[in-house]
N, C-alpha and C. Protein backbone atom coordinates (compact mmCIF):
# COMPACT_ATOMS: atom_id res chain seq x y z
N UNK A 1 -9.22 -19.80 43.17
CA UNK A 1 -8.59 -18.51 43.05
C UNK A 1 -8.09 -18.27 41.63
N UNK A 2 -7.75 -19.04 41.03
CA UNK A 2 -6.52 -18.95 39.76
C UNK A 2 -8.08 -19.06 38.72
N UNK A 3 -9.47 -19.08 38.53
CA UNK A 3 -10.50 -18.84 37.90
C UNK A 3 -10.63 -16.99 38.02
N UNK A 4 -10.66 -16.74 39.48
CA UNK A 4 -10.84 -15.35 39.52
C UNK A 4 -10.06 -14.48 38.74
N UNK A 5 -8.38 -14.99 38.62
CA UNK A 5 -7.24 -14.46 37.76
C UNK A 5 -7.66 -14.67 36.38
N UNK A 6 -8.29 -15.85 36.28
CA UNK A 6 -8.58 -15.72 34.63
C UNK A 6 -9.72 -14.79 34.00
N UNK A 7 -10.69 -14.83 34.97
CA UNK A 7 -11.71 -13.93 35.03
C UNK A 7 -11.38 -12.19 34.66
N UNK A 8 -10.76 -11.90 35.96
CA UNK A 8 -9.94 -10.76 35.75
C UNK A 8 -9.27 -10.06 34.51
N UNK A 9 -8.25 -11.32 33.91
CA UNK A 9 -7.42 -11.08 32.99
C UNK A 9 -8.24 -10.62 31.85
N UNK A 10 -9.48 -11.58 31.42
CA UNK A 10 -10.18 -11.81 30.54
C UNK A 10 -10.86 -10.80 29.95
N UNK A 11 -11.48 -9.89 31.19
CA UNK A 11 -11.94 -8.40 31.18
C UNK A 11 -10.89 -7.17 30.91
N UNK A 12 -9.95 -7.85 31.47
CA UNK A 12 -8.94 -6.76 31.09
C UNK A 12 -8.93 -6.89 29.64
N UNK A 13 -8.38 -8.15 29.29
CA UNK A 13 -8.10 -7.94 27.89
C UNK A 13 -9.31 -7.39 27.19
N UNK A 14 -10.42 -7.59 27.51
CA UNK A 14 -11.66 -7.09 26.29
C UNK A 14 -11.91 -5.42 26.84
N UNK A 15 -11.94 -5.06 27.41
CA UNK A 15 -11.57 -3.55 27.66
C UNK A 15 -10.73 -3.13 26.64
N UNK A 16 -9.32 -3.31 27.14
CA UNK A 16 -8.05 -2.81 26.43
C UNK A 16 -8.50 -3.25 24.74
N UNK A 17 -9.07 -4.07 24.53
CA UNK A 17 -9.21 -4.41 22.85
C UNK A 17 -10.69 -3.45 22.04
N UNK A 18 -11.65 -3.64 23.06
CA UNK A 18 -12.11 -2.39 22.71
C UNK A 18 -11.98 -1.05 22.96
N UNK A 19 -11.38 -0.51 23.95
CA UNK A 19 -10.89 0.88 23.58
C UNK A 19 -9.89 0.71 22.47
N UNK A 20 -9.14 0.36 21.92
CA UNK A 20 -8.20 0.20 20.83
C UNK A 20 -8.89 -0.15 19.42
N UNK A 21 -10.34 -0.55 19.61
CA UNK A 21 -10.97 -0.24 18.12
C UNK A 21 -11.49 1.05 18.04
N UNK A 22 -12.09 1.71 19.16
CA UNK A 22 -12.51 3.37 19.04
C UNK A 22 -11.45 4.55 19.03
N UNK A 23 -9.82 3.74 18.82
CA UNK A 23 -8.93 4.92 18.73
C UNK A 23 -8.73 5.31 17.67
N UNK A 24 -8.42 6.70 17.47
CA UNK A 24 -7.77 7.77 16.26
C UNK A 24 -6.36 7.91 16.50
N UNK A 25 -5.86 8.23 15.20
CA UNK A 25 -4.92 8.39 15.06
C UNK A 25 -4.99 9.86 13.66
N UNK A 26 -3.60 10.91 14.76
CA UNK A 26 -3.89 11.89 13.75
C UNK A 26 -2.59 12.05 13.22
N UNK A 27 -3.03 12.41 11.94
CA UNK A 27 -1.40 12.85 10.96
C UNK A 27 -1.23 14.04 10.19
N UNK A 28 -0.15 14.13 9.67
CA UNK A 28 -0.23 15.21 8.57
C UNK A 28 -0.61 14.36 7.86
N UNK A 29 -1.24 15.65 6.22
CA UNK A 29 -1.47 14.63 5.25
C UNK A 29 -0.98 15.99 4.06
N UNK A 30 -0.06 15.50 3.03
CA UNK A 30 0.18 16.14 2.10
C UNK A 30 1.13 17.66 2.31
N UNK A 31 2.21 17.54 1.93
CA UNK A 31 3.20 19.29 2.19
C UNK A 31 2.45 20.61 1.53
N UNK A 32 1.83 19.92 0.53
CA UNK A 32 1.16 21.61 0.25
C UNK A 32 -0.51 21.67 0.41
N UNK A 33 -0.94 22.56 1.18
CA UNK A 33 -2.11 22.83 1.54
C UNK A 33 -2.96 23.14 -0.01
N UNK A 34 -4.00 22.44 0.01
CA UNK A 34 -4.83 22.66 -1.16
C UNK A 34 -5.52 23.58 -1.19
N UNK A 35 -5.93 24.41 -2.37
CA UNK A 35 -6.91 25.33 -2.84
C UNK A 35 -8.01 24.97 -3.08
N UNK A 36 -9.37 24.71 -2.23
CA UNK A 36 -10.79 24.23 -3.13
C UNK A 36 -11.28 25.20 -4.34
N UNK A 37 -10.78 26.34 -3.95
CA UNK A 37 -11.44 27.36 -4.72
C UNK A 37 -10.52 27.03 -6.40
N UNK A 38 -9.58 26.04 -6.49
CA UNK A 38 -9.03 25.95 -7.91
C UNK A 38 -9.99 25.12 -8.65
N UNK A 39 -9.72 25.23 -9.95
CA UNK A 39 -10.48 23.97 -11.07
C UNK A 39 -10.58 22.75 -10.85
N UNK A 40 -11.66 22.43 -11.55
CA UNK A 40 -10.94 20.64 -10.95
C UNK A 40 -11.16 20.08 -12.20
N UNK A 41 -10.36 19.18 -12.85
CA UNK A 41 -10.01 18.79 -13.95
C UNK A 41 -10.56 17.10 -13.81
N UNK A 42 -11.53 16.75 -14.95
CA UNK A 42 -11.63 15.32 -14.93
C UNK A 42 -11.35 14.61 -16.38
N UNK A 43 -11.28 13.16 -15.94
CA UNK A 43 -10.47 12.39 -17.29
C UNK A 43 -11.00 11.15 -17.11
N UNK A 44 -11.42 10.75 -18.07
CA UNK A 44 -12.14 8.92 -17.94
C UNK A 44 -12.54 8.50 -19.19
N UNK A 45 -12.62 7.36 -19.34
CA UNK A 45 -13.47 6.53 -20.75
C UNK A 45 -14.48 7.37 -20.75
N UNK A 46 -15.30 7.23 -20.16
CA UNK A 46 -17.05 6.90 -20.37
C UNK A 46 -17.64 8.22 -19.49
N UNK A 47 -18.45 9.20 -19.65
CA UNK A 47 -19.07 10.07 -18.95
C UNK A 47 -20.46 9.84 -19.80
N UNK A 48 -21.23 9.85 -18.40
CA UNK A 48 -22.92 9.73 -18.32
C UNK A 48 -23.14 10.97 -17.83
N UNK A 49 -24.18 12.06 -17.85
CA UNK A 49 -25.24 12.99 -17.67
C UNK A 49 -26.13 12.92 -17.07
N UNK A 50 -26.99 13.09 -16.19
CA UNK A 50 -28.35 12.94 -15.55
C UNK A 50 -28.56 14.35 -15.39
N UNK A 51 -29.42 14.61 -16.35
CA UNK A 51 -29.60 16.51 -16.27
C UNK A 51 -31.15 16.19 -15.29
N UNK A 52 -31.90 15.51 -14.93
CA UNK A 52 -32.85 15.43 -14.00
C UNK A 52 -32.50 15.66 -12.43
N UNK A 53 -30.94 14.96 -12.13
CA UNK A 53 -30.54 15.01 -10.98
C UNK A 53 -29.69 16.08 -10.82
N UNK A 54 -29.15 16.11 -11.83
CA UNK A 54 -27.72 17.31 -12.00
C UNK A 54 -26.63 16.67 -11.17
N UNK A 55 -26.37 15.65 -11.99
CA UNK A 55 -25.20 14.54 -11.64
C UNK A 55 -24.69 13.86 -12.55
N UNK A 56 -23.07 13.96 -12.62
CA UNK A 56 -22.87 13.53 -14.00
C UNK A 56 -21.28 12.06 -13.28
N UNK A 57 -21.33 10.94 -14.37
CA UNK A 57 -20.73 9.58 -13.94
C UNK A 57 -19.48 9.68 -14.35
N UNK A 58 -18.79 9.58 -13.98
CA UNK A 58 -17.19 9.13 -15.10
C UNK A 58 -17.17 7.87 -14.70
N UNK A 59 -16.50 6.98 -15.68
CA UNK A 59 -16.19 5.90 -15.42
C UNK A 59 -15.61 5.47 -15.97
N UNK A 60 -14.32 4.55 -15.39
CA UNK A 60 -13.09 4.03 -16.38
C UNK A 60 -11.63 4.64 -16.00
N UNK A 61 -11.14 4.08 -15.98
CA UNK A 61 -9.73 5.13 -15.40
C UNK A 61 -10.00 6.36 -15.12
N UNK A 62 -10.98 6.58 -14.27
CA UNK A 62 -10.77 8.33 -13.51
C UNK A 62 -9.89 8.84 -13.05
N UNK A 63 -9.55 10.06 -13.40
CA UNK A 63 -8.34 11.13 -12.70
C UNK A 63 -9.12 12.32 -12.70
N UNK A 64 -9.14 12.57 -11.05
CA UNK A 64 -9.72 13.98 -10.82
C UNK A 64 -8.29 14.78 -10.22
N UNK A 65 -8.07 15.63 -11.11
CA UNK A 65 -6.82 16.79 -10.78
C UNK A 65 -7.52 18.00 -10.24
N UNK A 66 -6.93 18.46 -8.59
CA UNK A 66 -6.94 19.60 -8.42
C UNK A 66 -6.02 20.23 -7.67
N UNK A 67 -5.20 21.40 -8.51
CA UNK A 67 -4.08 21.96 -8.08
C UNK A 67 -3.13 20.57 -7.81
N UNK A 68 -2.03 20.33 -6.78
CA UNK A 68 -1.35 19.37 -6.54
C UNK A 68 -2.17 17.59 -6.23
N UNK A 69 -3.34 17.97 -5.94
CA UNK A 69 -4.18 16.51 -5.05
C UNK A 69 -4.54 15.78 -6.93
N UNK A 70 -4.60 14.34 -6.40
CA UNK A 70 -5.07 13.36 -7.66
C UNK A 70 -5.92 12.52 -6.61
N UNK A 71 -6.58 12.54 -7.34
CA UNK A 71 -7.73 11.11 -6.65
C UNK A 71 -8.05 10.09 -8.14
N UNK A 72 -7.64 9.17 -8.18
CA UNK A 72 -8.53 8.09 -8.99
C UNK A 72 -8.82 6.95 -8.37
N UNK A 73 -9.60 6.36 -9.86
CA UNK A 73 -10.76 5.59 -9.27
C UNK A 73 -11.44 4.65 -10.62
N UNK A 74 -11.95 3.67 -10.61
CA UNK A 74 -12.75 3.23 -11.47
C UNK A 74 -14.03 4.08 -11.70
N UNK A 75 -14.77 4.77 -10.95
CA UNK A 75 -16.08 5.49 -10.86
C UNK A 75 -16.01 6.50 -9.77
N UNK A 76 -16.58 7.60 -10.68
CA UNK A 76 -16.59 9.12 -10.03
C UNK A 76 -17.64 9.64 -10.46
N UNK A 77 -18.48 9.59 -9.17
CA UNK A 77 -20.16 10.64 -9.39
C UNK A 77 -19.75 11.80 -8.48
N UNK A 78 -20.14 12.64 -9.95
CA UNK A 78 -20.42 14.33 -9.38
C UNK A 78 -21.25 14.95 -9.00
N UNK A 79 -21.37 15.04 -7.91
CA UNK A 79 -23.27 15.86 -7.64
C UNK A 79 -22.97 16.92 -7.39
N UNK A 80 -23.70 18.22 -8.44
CA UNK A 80 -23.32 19.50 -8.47
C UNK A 80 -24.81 19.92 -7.42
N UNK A 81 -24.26 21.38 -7.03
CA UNK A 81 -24.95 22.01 -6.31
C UNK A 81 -26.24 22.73 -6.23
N UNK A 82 -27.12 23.10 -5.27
CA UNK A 82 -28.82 23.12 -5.76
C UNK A 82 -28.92 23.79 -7.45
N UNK A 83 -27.88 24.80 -7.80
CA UNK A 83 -28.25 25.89 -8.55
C UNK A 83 -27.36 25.32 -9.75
N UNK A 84 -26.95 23.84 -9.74
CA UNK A 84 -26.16 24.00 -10.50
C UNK A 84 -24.78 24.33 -11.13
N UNK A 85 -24.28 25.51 -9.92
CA UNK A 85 -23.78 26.53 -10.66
C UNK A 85 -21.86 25.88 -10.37
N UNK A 86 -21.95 24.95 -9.70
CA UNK A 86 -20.76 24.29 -9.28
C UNK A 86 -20.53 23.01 -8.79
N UNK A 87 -19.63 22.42 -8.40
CA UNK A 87 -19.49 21.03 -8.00
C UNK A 87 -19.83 20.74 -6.34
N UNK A 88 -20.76 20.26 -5.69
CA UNK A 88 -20.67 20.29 -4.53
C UNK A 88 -19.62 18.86 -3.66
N UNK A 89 -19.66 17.97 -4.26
CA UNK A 89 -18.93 16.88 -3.82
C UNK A 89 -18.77 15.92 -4.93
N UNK A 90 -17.93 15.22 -4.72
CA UNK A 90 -17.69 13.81 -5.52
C UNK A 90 -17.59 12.24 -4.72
N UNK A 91 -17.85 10.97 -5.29
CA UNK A 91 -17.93 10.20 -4.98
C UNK A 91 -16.98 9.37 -5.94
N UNK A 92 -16.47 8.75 -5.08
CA UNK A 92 -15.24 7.59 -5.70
C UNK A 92 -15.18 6.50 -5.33
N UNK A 93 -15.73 5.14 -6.30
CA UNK A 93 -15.42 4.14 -5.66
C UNK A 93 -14.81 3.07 -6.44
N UNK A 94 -14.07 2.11 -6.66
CA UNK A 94 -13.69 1.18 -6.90
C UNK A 94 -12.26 1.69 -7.04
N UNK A 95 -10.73 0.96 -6.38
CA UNK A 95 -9.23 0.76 -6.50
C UNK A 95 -9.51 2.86 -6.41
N UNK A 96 -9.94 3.14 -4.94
CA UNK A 96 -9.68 4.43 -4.92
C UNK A 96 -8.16 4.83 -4.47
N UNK A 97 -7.61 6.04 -5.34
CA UNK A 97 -6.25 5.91 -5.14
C UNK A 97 -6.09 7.44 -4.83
N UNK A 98 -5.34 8.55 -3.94
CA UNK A 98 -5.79 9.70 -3.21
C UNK A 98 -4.14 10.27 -3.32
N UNK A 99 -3.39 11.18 -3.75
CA UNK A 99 -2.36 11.66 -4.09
C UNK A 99 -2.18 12.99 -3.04
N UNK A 100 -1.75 13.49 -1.98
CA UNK A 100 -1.85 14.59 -2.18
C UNK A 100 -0.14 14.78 -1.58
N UNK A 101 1.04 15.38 -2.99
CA UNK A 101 2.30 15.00 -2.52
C UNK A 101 2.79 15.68 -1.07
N UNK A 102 3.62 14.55 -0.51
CA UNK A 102 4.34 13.58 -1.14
C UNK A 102 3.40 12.19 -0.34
N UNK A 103 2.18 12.65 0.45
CA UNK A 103 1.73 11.31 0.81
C UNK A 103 0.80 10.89 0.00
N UNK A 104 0.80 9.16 -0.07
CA UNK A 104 -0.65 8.47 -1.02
C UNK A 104 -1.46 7.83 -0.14
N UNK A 105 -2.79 7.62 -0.35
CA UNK A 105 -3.94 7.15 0.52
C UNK A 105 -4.99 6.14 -0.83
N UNK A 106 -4.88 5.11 -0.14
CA UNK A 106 -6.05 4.02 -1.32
C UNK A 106 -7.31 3.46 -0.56
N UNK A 107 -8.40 3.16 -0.84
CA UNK A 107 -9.25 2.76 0.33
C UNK A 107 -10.34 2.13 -0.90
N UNK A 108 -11.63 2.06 -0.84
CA UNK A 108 -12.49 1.28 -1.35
C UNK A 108 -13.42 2.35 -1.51
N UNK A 109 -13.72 3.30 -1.22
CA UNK A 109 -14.81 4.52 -1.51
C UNK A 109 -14.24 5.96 -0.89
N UNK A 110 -14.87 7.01 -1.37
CA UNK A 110 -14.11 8.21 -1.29
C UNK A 110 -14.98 9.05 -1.64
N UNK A 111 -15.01 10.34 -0.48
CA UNK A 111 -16.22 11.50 -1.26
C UNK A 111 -15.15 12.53 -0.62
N UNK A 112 -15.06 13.44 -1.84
CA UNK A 112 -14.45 15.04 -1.32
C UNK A 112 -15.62 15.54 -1.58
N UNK A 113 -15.88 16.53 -0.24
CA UNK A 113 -16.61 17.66 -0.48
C UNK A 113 -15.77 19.07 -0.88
N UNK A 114 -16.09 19.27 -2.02
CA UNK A 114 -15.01 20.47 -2.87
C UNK A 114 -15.03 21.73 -1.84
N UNK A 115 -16.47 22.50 -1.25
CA UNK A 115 -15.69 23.69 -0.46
C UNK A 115 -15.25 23.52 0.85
N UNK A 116 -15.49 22.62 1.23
CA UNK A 116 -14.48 22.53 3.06
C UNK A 116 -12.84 21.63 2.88
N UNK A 117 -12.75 21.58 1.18
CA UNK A 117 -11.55 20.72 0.88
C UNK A 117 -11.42 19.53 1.90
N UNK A 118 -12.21 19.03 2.24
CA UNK A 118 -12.32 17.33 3.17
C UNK A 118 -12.58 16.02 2.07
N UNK A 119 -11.88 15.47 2.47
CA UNK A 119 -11.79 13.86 1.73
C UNK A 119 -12.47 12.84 2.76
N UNK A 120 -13.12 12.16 2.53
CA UNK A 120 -13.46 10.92 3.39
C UNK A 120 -13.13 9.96 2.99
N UNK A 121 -12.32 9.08 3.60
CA UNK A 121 -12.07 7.48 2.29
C UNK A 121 -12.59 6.21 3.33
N UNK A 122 -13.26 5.49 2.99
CA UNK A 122 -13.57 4.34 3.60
C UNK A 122 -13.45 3.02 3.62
N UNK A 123 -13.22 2.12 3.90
CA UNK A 123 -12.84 0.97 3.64
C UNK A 123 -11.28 0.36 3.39
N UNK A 124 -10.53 -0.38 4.13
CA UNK A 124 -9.02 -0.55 4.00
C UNK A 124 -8.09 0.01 3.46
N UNK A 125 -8.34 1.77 4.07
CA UNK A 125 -7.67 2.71 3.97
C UNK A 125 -6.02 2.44 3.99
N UNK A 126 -5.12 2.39 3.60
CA UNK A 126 -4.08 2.72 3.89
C UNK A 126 -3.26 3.62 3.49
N UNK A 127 -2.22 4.52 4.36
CA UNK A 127 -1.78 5.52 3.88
C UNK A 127 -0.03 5.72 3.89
N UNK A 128 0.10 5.80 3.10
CA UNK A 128 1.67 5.90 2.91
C UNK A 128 2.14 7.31 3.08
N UNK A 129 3.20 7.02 3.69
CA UNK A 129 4.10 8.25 4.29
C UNK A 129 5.75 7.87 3.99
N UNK A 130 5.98 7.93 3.32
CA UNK A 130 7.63 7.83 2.79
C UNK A 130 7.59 6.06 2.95
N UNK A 131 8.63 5.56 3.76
CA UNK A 131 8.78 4.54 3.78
C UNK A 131 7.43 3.95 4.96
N UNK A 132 6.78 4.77 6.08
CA UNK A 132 5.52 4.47 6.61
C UNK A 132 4.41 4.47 6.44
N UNK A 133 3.71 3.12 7.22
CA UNK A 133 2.33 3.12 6.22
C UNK A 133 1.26 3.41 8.05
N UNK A 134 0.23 3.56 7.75
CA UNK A 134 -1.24 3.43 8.45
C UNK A 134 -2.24 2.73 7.75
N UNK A 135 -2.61 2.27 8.58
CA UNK A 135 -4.33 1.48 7.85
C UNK A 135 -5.33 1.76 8.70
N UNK A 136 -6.33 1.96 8.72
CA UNK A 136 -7.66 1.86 9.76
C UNK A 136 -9.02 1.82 8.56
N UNK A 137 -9.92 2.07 9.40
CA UNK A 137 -11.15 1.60 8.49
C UNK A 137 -11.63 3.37 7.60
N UNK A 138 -11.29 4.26 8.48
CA UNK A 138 -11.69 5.45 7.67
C UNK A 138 -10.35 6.76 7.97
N UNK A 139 -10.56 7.18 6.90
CA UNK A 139 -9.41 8.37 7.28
C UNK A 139 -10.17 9.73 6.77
N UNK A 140 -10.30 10.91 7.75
CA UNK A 140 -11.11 11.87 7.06
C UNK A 140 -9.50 13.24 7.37
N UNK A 141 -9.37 13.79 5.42
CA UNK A 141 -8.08 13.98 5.80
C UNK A 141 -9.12 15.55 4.72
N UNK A 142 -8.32 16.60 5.56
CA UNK A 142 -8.64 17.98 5.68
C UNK A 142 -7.12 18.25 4.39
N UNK A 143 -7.48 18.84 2.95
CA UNK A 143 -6.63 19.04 2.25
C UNK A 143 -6.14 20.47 2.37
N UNK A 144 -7.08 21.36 2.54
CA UNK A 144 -6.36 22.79 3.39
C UNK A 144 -5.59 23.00 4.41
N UNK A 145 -6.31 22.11 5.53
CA UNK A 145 -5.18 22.17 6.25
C UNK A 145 -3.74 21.22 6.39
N UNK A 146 -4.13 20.02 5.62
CA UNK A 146 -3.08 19.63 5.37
C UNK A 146 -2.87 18.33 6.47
N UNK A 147 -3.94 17.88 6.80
CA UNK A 147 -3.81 17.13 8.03
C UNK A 147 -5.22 16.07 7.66
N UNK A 148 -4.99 14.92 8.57
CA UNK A 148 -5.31 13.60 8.81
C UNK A 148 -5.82 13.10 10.18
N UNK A 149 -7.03 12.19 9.83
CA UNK A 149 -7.38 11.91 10.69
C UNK A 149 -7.56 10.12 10.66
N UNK A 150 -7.17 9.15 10.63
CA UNK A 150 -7.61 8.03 10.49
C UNK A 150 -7.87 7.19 12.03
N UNK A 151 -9.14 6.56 11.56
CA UNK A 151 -9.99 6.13 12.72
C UNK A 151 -10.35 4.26 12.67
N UNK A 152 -10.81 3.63 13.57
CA UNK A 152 -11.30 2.31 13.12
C UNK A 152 -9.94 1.20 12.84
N UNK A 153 -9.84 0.51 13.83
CA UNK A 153 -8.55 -0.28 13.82
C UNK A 153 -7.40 0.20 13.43
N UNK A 154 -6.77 1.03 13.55
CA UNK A 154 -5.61 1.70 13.26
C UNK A 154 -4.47 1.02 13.73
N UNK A 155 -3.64 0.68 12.35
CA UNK A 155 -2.50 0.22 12.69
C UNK A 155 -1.44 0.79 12.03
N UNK A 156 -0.14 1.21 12.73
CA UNK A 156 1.26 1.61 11.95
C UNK A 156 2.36 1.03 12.13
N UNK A 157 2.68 0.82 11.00
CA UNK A 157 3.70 0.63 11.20
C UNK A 157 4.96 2.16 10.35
N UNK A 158 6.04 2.21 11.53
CA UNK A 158 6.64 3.13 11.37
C UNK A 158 8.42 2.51 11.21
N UNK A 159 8.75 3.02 9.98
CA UNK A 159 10.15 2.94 9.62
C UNK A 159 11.62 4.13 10.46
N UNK A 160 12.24 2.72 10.98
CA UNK A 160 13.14 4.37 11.57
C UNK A 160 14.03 4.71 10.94
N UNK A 161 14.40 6.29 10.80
CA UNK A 161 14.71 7.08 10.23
C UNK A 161 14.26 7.27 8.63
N UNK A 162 13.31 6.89 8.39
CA UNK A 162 12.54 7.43 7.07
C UNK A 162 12.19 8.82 6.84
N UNK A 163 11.10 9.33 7.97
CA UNK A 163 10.86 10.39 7.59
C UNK A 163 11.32 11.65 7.65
């Protein structure tokens, strides 16, 4: 009998552990809602060109400023849009670091797509919220609206009375 209990238990626990890797967790992200439609300002050592692809590299202490949001990064590829005529997304990867006040977000790779103002960050995301943090494996955080989504082992820890 006391095999069947272990049996039992055993399933329970691997259930309960995998539904708890397919959970989300949603947040705010950032007090002021971003503008895609503003400038976006870049800063780095080193910029490369590829006028064949119409994609251009920064690399080296990147800072991409737009309106209130900062994203840096060791490396930032820009891939502008069929015509050229604008930025369609960016790519960020190495010590990615994601500002949008008063919360910060760091992860291992990062693409904003500039007109739906969406960030994707991937890899040991974590996100700070005053004195609280989150971690999971991806966080796809909406800068217009101002909100968060982090997915993939999600863990928080929450400070009381911080926020």
């Amino acid at each position: 009998m006391s095999y069947f209990r272990l049996a039992s238990l055993c399933c329970a626990l691997l259930i309960g552990a995998t539904s708890a890797i397919g959970q989300e967790t949603q947040v705010a992200f950032g007090a002021v809602k971003a503008d895609p439609s503003l400038p976006v300002e870049v800063t780095s050592e080193t910029l490369n060109v590829n006028q064949e692809d119409g994609s251009a590299e920064f690399l080296g202490n990147v800072i991409v400023i737009q309106g209130e949001m900062r994203l840096s990064a060791e490396r930032v590829l820009v891939i502008y849009n069929a015509d050229r005529s604008g930025i369609e997304r960016m790519e960020a990867t190495q010590d990615v670091v994601l500002v949008s006040p008063p919360d910060a977000a760091e992860g291992d790779w990062a693409e904003y797509t500039i007109d739906s103002g969406v960030i994707v960050m991937k890899g040991n995301v974590l996100l700070t919220q005053g004195p609280s943090t989150i971690s999971g494996d991806q966080m796809n955080a909406n800068l217009t609206t101002g909100t968060a989504t982090m997915t993939g082992n999600v863990k928080t820890i929450l400070q009381p009375g911080g926020n």
